[in-house]
Protein backbone atom coordinates (compact mmCIF):
# COMPACT_ATOMS: atom_id res chain seq x y z
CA UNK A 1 50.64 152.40 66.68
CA UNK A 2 53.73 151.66 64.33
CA UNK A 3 55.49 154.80 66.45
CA UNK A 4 55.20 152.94 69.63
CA UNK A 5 55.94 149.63 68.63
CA UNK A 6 59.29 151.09 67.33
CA UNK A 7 59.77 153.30 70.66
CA UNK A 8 59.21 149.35 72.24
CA UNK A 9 61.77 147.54 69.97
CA UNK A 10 64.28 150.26 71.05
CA UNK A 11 63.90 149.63 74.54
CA UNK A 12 64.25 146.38 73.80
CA UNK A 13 67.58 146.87 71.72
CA UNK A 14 69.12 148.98 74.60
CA UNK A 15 68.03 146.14 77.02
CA UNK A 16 69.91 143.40 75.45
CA UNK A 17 72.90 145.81 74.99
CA UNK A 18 73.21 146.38 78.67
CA UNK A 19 73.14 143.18 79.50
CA UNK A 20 75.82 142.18 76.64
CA UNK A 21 77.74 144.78 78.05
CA UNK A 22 77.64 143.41 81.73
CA UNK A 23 78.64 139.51 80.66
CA UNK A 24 81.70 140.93 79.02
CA UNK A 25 82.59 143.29 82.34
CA UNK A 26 81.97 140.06 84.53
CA UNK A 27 83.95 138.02 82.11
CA UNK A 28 86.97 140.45 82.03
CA UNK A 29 86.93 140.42 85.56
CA UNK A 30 86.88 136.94 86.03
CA UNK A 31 89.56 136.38 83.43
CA UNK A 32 91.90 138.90 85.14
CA UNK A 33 91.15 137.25 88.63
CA UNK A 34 92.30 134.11 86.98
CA UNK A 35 95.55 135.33 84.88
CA UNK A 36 96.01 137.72 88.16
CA UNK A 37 96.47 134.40 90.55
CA UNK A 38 98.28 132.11 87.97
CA UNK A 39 102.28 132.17 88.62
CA UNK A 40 104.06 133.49 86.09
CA UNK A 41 106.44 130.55 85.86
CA UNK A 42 105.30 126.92 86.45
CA UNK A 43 106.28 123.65 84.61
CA UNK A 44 104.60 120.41 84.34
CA UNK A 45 107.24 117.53 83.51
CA UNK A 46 105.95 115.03 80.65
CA UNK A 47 108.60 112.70 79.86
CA UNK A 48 112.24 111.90 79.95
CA UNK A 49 114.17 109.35 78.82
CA UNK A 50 115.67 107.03 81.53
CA UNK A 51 113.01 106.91 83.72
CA UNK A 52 114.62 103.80 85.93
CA UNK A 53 118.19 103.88 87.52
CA UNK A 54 120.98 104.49 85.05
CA UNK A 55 123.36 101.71 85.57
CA UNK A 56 127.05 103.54 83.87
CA UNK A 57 130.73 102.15 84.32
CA UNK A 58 132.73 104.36 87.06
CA UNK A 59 134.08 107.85 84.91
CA UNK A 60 131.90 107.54 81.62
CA UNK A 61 129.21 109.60 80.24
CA UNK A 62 125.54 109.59 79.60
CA UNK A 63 123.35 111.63 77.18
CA UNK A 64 119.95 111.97 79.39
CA UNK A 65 116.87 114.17 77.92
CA UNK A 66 113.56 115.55 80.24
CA UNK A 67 111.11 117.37 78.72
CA UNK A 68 108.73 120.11 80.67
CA UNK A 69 105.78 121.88 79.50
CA UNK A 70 105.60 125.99 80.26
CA UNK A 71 102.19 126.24 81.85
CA UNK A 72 102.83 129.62 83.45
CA UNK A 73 101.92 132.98 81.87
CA UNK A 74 105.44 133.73 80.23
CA UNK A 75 107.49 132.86 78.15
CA UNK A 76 111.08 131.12 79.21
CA UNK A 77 113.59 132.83 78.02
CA UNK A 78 117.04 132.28 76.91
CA UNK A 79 119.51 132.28 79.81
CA UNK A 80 116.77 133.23 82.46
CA UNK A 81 115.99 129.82 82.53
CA UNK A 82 117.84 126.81 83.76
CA UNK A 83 118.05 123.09 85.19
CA UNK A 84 120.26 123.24 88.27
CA UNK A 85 120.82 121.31 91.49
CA UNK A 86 117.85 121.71 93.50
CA UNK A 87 120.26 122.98 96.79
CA UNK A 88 122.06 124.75 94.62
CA UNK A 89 125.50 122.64 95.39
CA UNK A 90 127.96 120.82 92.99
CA UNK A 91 126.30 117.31 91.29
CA UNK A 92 127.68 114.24 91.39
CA UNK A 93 127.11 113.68 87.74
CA UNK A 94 128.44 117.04 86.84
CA UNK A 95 129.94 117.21 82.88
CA UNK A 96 132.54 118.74 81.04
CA UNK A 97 129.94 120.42 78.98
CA UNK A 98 127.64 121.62 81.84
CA UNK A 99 128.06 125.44 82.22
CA UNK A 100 129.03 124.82 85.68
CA UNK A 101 129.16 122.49 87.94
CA UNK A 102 125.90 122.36 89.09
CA UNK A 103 123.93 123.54 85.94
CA UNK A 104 123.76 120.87 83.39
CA UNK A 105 121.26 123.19 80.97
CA UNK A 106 120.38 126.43 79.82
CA UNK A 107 117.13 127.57 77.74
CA UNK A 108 118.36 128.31 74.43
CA UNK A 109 115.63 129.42 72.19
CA UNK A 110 113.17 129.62 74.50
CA UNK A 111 109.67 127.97 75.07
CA UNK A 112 106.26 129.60 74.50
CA UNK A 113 103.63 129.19 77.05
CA UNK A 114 101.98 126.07 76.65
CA UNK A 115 104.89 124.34 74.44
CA UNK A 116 107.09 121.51 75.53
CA UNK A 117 110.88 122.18 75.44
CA UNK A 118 113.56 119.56 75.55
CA UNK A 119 116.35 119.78 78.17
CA UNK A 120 119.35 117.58 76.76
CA UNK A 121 122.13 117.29 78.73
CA UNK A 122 125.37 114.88 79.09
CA UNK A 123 126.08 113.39 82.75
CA UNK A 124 129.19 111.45 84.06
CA UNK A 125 129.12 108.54 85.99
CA UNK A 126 131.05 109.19 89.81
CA UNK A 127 134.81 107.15 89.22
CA UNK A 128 133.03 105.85 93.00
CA UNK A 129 131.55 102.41 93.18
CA UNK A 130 127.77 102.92 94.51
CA UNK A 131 124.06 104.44 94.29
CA UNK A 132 123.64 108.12 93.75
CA UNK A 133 120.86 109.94 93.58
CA UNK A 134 120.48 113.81 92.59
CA UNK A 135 117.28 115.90 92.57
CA UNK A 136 117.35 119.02 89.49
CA UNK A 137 115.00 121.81 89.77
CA UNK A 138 113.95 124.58 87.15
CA UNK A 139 114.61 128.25 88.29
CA UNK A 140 114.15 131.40 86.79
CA UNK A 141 116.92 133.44 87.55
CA UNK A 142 117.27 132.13 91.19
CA UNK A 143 113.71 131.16 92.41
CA UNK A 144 112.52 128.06 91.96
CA UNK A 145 109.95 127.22 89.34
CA UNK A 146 106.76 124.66 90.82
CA UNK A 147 106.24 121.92 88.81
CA UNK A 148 110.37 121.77 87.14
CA UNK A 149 111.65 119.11 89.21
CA UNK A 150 113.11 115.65 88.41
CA UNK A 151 115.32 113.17 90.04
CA UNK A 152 118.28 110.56 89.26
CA UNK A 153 119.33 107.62 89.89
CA UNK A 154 122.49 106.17 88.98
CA UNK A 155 124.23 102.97 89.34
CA UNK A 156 128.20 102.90 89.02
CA UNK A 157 129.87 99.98 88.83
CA UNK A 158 134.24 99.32 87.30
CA UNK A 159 135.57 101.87 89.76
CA UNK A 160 136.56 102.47 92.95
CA UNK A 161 135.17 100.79 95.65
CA UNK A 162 133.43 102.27 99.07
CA UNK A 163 131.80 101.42 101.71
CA UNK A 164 129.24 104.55 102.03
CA UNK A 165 126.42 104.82 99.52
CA UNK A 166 125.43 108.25 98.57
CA UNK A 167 122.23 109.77 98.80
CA UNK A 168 119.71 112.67 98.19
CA UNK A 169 120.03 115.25 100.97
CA UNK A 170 116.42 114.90 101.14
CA UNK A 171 115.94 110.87 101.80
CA UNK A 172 116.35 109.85 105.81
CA UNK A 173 118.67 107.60 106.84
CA UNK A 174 117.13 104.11 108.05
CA UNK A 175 117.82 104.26 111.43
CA UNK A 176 119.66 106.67 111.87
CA UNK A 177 122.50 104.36 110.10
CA UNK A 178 124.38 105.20 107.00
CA UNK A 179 123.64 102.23 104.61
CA UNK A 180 126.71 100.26 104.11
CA UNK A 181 126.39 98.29 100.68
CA UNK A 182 125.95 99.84 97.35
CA UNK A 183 121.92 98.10 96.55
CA UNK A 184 120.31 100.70 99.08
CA UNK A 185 117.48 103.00 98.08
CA UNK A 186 117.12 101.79 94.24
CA UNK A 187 113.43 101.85 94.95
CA UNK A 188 113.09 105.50 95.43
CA UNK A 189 112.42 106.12 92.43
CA UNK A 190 108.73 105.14 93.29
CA UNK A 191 107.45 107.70 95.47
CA UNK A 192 105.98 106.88 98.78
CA UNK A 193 102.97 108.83 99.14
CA UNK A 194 100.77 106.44 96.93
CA UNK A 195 96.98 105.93 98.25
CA UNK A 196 95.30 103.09 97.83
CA UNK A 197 91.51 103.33 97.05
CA UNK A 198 88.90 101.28 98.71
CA UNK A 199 86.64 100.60 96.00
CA UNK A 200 84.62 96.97 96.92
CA UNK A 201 82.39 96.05 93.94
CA UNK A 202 82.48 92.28 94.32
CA UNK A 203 81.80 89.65 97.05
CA UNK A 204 85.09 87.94 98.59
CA UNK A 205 85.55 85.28 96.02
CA UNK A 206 86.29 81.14 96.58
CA UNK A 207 89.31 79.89 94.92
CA UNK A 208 89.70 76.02 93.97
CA UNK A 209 92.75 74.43 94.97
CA UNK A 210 94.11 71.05 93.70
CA UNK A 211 95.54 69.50 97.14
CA UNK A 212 96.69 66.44 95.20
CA UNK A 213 95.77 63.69 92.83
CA UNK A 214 95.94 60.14 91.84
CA UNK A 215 95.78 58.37 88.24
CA UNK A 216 95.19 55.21 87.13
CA UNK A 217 98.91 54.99 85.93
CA UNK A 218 100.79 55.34 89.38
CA UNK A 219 100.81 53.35 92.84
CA UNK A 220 97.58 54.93 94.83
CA UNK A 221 100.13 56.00 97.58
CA UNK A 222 97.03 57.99 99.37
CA UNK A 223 93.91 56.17 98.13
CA UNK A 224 91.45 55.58 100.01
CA UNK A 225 91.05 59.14 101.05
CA UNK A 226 91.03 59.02 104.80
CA UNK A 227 88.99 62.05 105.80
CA UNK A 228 88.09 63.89 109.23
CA UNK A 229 88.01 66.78 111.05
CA UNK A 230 90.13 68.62 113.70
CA UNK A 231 88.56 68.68 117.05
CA UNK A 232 85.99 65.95 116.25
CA UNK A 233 83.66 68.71 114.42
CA UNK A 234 80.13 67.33 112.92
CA UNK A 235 80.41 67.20 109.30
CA UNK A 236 78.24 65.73 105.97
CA UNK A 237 79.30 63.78 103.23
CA UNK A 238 77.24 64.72 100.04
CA UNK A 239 77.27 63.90 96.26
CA UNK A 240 78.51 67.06 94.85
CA UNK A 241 76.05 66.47 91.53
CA UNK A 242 72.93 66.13 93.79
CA UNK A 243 73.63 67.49 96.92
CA UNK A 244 71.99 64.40 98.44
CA UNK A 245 73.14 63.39 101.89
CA UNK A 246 75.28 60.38 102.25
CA UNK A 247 76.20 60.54 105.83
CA UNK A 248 77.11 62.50 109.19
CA UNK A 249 79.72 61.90 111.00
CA UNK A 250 78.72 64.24 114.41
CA UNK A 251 82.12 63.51 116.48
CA UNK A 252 84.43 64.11 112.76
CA UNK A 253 85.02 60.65 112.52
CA UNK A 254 87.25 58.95 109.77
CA UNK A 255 85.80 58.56 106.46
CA UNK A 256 87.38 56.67 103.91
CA UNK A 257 86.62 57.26 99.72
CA UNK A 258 87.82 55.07 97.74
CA UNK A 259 87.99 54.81 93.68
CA UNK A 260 88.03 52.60 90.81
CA UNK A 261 89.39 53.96 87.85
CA UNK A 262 87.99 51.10 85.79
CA UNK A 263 84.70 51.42 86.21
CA UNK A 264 84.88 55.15 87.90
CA UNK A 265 82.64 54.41 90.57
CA UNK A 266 83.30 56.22 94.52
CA UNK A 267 82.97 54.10 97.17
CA UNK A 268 82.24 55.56 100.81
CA UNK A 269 83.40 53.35 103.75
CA UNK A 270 83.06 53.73 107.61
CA UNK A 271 84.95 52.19 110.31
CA UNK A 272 86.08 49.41 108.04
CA UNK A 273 82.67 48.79 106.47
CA UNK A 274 81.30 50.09 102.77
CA UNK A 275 78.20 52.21 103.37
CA UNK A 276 77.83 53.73 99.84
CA UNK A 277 78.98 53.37 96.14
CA UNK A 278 78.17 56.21 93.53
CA UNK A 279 79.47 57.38 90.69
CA UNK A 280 79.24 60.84 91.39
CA UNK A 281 81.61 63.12 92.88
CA UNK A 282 81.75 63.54 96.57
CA UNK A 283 82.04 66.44 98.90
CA UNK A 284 82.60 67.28 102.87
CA UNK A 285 81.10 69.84 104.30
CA UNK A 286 80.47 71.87 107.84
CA UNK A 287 76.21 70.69 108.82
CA UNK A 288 76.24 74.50 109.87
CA UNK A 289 77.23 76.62 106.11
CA UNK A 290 78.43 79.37 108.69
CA UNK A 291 80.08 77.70 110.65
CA UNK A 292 84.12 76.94 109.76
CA UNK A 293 85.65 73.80 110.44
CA UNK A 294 89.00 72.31 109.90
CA UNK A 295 89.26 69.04 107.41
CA UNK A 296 92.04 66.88 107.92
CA UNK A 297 93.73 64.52 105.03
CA UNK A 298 94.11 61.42 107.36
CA UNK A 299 96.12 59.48 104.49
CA UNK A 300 98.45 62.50 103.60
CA UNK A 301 101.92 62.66 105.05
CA UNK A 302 102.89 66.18 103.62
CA UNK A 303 106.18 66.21 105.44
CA UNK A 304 108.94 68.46 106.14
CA UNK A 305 109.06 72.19 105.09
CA UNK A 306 112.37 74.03 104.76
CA UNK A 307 113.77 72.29 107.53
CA UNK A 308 110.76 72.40 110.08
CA UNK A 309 109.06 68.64 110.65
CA UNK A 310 105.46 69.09 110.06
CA UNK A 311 102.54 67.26 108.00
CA UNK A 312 100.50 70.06 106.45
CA UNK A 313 97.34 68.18 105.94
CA UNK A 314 94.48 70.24 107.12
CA UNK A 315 92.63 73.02 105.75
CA UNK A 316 89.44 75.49 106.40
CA UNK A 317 86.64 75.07 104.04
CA UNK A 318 85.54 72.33 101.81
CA UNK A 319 86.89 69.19 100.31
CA UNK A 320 85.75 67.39 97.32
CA UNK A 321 86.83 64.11 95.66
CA UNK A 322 86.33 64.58 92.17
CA UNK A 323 87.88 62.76 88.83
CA UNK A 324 88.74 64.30 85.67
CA UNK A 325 88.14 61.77 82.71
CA UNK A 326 89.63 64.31 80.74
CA UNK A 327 92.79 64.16 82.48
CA UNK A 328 92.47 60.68 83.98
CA UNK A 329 92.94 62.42 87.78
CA UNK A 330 91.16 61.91 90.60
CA UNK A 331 91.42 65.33 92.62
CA UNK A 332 91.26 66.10 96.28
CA UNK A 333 90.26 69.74 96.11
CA UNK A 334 89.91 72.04 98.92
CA UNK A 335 87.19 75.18 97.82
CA UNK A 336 87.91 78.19 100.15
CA UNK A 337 87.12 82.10 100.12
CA UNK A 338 90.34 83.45 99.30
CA UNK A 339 91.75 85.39 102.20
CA UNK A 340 91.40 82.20 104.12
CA UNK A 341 93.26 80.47 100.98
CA UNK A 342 95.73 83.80 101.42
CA UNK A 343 96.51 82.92 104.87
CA UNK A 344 98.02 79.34 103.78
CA UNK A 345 99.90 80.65 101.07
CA UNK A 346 103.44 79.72 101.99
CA UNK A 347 105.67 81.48 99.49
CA UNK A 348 108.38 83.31 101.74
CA UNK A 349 109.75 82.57 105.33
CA UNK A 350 107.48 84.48 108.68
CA UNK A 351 110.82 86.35 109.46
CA UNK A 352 110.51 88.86 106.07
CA UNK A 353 110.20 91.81 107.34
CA UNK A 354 106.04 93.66 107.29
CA UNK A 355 106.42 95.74 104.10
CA UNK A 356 107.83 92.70 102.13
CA UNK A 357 104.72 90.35 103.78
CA UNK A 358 102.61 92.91 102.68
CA UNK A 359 103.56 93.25 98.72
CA UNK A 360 104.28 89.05 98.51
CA UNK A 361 100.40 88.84 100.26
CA UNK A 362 99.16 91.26 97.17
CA UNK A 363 101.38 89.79 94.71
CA UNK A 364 99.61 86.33 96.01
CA UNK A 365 96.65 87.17 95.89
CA UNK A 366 96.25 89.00 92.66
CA UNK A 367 97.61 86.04 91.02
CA UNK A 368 95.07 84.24 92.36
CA UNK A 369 92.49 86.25 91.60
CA UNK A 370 93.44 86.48 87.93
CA UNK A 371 94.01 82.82 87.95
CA UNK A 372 90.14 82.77 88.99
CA UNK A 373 88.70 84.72 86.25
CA UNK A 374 91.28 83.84 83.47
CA UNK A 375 91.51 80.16 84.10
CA UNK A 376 94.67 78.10 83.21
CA UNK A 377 93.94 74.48 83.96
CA UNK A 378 91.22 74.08 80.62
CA UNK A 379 90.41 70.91 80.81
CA UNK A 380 87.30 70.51 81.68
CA UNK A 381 84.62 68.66 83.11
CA UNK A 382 80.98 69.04 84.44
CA UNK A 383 79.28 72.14 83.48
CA UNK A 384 82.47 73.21 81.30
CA UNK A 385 83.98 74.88 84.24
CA UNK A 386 87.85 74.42 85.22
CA UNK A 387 88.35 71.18 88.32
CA UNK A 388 90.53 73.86 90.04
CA UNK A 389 92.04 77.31 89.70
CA UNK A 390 95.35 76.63 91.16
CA UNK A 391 97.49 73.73 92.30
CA UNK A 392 99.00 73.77 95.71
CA UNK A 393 102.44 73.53 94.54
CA UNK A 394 105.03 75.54 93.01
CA UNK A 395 103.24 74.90 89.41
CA UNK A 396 101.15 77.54 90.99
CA UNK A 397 101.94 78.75 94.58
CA UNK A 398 102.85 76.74 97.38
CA UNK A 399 99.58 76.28 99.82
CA UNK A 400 100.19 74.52 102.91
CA UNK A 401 96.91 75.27 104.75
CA UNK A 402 95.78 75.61 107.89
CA UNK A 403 99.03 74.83 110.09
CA UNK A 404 100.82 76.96 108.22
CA UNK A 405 99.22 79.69 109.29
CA UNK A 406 99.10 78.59 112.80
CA UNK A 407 103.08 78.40 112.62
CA UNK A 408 103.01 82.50 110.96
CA UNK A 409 101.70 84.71 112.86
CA UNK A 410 103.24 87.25 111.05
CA UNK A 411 102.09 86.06 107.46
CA UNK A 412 98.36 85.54 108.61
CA UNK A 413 99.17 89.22 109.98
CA UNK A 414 100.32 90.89 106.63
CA UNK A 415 97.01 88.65 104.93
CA UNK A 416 94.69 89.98 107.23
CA UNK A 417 96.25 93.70 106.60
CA UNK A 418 95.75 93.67 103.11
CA UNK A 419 92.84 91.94 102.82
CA UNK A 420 91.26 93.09 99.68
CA UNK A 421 93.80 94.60 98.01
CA UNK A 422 95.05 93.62 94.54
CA UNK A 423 97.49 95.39 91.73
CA UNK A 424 95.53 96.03 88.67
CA UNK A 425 96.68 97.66 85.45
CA UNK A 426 93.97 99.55 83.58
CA UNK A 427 91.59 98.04 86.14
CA UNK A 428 92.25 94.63 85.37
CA UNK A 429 94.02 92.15 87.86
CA UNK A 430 97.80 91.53 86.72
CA UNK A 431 99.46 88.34 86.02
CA UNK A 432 101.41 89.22 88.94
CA UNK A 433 104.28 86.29 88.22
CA UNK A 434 106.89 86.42 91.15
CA UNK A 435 110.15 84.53 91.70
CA UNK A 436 113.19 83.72 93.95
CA UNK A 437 116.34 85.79 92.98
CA UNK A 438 117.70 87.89 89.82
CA UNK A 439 120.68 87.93 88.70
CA UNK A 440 120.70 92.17 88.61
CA UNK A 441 117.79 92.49 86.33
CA UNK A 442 114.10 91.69 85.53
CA UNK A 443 113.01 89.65 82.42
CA UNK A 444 110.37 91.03 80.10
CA UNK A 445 107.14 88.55 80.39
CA UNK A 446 106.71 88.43 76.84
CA UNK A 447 110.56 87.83 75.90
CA UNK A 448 110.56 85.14 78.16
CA UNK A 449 107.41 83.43 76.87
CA UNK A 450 105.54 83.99 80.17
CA UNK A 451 102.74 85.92 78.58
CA UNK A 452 101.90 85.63 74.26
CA UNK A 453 101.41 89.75 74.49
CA UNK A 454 103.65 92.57 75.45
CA UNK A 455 102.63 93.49 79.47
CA UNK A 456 103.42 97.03 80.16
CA UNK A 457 103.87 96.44 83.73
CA UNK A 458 105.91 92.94 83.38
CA UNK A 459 108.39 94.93 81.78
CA UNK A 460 112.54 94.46 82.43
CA UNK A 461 114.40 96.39 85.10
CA UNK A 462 117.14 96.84 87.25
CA UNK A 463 117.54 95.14 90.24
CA UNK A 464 120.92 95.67 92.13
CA UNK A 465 120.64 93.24 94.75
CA UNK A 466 121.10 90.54 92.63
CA UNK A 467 123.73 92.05 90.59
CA UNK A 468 126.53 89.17 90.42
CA UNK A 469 124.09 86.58 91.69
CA UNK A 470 122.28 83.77 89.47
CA UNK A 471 118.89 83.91 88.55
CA UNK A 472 116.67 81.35 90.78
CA UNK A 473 113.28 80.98 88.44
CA UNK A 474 111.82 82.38 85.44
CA UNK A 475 113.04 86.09 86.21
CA UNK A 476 109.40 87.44 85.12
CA UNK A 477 107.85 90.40 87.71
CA UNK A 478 108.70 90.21 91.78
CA UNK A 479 112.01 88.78 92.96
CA UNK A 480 111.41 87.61 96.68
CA UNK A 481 114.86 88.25 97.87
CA UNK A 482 114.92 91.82 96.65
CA UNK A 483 111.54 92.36 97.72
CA UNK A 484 113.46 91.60 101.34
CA UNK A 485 116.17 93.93 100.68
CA UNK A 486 113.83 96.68 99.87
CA UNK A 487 111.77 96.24 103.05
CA UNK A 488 114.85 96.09 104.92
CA UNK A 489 115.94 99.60 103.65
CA UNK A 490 112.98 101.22 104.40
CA UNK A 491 110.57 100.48 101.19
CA UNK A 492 107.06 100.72 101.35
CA UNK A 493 104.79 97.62 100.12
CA UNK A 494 103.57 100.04 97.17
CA UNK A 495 106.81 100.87 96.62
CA UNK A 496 108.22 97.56 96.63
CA UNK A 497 105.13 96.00 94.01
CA UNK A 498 104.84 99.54 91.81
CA UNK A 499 109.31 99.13 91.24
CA UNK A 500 108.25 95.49 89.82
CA UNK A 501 105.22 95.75 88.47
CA UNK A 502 105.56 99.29 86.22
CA UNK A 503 102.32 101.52 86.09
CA UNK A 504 100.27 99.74 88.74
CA UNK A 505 97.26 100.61 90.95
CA UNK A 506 96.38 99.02 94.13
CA UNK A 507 93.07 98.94 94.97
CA UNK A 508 90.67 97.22 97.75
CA UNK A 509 87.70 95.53 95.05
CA UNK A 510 86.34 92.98 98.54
């Protein structure tokens, strides 16, 4: 019995050995398949140490660093190794130190597989007034190494002056024109093959807007509140606290609230005659929820707008009379879902070109949003939740309504477009502050007091359209007129919002 049960054990042994034996065969195989398919040379680039346009005075020189990780399977050796022009053809920036003219480093000591090595290298600015931009590859010996690329931007100002902007062999010519001032293609340095990601977690949200108000300290210029609708669309007057029904007005005939701040009572008139007095807030509303109708401010002259006569006094959605103890303010407030609110959002002129409609529509709207969820009018009333979101004015953006965006076509277009879409940064909606004009730079959002924290993404940087211009607004994230510029060149809307607002996503969340 005790022979057999060893015979057993050593079948056993021999069992478990062979099938050691055959997991280390498989893995050896697999491993060789692997290290057999890997390239010998490829690079991954981490970091470098301009990564914007480098703005240098015509003829002086620059010390610029990249670094780049090996991730092939050997080693790069000194001299083997080097940074060159990508086509192989003198640089622009070429230096005095450079080993020739198109080779601004060598590998010195070499760099292990799987270590980062430094490239350090001086450049010179063109003596050329204008934009250049120069891609460098990583070769061994003369091919190409995947992964070892980097471009660069430069700005030269103090020299000589031209009228042809130079460019990457690589970039196409915007209509088949060669640009003509020296602000074209400072964008490229954003690449334009960014995807945005449809990713809709929430329900289109309503936004709050503060049309206008009166206080007890100032002429009523528009009380009463004359109130209607276009086309003579049935509508109900309610008390907002009760939702009771005060009225309905089935041709959108003229209702009239008035207010006394004394003794804070509403009071509801028709056709000349009081019907009601309450002293609770009052709403109007569409008798069908699904239906949309227009609201018109009968008592609001909201006159001309850059130059066009108008009176932007309608709007989609709701209205509600509402005062504010807190503040002493009796608000007209018009509650809409947003993209209709994004539609009469009147920030830039219908003639901008798509791309810019496009990034000012997502710029709009993320602000917006944020404005929403991180609210900046605090003082509150019923329920301890904010009166409005946003004012209607430039305090917040200019909203104009409903005959604004019958007067755009192309503006409703670009809202329609991108409906959806905001910039977030970790995957939380930006303070995406915009403005008119720079004056050839950004402002940080913290050093100019815009936000109490450092924002990685409302960060300072170049902006060469507005170089010798003079800053129009607080200088913080998006300037309009460059937006333009960019559009006009050939810029994407990613491109345009990921230049401004550093280290962005864009994403569809409705």
């Amino acid at each position: 019995m005790m022979r057999e049960e060893i015979k057993n054990y050593q079948r056993r042994q021999k069992f478990f050995a062979a099938i050691f034996i055959s997991f280390f065969i498989l893995n050896l195989f697999i491993i060789n398949k692997t290290l057999a398919t890997k390239p010998d040379y490829v690079a991954t680039r981490t970091e470098q140490s301009y990564p914007g346009i480098i703005r240098l005075e015509a003829g002086k020189g620059f010390t610029f660093w990249v670094k780049f990780k090996n991730v092939g399977l050997k080693n790069w050796s000194s001299v083997s190794v080097a940074l060159k022009t990508e086509n192989g053809a003198k640089s622009f920036f070429a230096h005095s130190t450079w080993m020739n003219n198109y080779t601004p480093y060598v590998v010195k000591y070499g760099v292990p597989v799987n270590t980062i090595g430094t490239f350090q290298f001086a450049i010179q600015a063109p003596l050329v007034n204008g934009t250049y931009w120069e891609k460098f590859q990583l070769h061994y010996n003369d091919q190409k190494i995947p992964g070892g690329d980097i471009e660069i931007g430069m700005q030269v100002y103090g020299g000589q002056l031209s009228s042809i902007t130079t460019q990457p062999s690589n970039i196409n010519v915007i209509n088949n024109q060669t640009p003509t001032n020296n602000n074209n293609h400072y964008w490229q340095i954003i690449p334009n093959d960014y995807t945005i990601r449809e990713e809709i977690k929430i329900i289109e949200p309503k936004i709050r807007v503060g049309l206008m108000f009166e206080n007890s300290q100032k002429p009523h210029v528009n009380l009463p509140y004359k109130i209607k609708t276009r086309n003579n669309e049935a509508y109900q007057v309610r008390l907002l606290d009760t939702k009771d029904l005060l009225l309905t007005q089935t041709q959108g005939e003229l209702t009239e609230i008035d207010f006394d701040f004394a003794s804070k009572r509403y009071f509801i008139n028709v056709a000349g005659k009081r019907i009601a007095s309450t002293d609770s807030p009052i709403g109007f509303f569409p008798i069908d929820p699904n239906k949309q109708i227009i609201f018109k401010i009968d008592s609001w002259y909201r006159g001309p707008f850059w130059g066009i006569q108008c009176n932007d006094n309608e709007y989609r959605g709701t209205i509600e009379v509402k005062y504010n103890p807190n503040t002493d303010r009796l608000w007209l407030i018009n509650e809409l879902p947003i993209e209709d609110y994004m539609k009469g959002v009147a920030e830039v002129q219908d003639s901008y070109p798509e791309q810019a409609l496009k990034a000012q529509k997502i710029a709009a709207r993320t602000y917006a949003y944020t404005r929403i969820l991180i609210p900046k009018y605090t003082n509150i009333s019923d329920a301890d939740l904010p009166l409005i979101d946003l004012r209607a004015t430039q305090a917040d953006q200019v909203y104009r309504g409903y005959l604004w965006e019958l007067r755009t076509p192309n503006i409703k277009k670009a809202a329609e477009e991108t409906s959806g879409m905001v910039a977030l940064h970790n995957n939380t909606p930006i303070l995406a502050y915009y403005f008119a004009r720079t004056d050839g730079k950004t402002r940080s959002g913290h050093e100019s007091g815009m936000t109490r924290e450092p924002m990685p993404y409302l960060i300072s940087v170049n902006d060469p359209p507005g170089q010798g211009k003079t800053l129009l607004g607080h200088g913080v994230g998006m300037p309009q007129q460059s937006m333009k510029v960019a559009a006009d060149q050939g810029a994407s809307f990613t491109q345009i919002l990921r230049y401004y607002y550093r280290g962005i996503d864009i994403k569809k969340i409705w």
